[in-house]
Protein backbone atom coordinates (compact mmCIF):
# COMPACT_ATOMS: atom_id res chain seq x y z
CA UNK A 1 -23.81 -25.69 5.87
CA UNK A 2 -22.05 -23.76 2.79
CA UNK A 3 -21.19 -20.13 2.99
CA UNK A 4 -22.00 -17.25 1.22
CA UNK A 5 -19.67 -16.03 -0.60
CA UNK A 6 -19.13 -13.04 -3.03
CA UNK A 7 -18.09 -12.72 -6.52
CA UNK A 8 -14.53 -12.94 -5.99
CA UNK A 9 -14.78 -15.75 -3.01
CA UNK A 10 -14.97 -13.23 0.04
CA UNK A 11 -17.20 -15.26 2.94
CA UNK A 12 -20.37 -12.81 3.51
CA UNK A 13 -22.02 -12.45 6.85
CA UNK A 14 -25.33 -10.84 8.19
CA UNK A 15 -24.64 -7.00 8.41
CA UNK A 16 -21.84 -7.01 5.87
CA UNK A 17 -22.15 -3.96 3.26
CA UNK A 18 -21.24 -4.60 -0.46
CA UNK A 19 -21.32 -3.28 -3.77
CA UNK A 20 -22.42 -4.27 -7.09
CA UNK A 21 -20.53 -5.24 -10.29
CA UNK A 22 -23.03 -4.72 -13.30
CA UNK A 23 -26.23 -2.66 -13.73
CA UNK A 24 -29.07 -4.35 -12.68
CA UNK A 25 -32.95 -3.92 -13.33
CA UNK A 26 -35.18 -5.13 -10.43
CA UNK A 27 -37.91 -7.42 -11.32
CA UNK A 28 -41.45 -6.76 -11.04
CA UNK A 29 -40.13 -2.59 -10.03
CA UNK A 30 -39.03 0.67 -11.88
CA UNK A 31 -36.13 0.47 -9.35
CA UNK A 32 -32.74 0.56 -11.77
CA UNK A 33 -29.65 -0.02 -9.55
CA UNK A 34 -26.39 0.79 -11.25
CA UNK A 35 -22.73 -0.53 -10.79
CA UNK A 36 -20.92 0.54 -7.85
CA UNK A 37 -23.92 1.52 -5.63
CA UNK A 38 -23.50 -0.23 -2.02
CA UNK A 39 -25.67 -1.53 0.01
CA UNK A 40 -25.36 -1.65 3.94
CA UNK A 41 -26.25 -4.32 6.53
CA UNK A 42 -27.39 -7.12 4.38
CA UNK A 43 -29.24 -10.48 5.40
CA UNK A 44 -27.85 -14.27 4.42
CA UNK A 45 -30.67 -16.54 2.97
CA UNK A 46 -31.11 -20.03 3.25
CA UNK A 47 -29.67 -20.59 -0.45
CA UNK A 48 -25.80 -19.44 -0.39
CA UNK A 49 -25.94 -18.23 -3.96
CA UNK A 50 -28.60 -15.63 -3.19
CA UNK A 51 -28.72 -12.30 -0.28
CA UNK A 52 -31.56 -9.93 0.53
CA UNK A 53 -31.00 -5.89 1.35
CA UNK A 54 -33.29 -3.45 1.54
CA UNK A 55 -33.06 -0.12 -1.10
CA UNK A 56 -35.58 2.16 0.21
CA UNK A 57 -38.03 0.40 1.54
CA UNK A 58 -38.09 -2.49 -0.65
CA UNK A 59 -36.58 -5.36 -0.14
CA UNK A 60 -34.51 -7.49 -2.54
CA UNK A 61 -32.98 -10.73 -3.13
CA UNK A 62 -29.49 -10.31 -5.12
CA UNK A 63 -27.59 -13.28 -6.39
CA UNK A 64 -24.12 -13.15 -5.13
CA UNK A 65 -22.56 -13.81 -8.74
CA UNK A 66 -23.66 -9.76 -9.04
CA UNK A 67 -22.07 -8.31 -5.79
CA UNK A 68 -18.80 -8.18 -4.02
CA UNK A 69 -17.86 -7.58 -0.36
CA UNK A 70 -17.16 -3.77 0.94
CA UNK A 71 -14.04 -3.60 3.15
């Protein structure tokens, strides 16, 4: 099974809470998120290079390129 892991190669588990790197625009929403915002308690998918959150009460997929862990 491969991990998840973050932009700068930290392993990411269900409930971790991390932050983003760049701006990013969410598809098919008016929902802008910007760099730096953090999200809590996130979920693992089944494809390592992609994690859902929810902002609101939406729910998102972010690829992990775009995110790093929160200590």
């Amino acid at each position: 099974m491969n991990e998840t892991k973050d932009c700068n190669g930290n392993v990411l588990k269900d409930g971790d809470n991390i932050q983003l790197i760049k701006d990013l625009q969410v598809k098919g929403s008016s929902l802008h998120l910007k760099s730096g915002h953090v999200i809590k308690k996130i979920r693992i998918t089944d494809n390592p290079e992609e994690v859902e959150a929810k902002e609101g009460k939406t729910t998102i997929v972010l690829k992990t390129c775009f995110i790093k862990k929160r200590k």
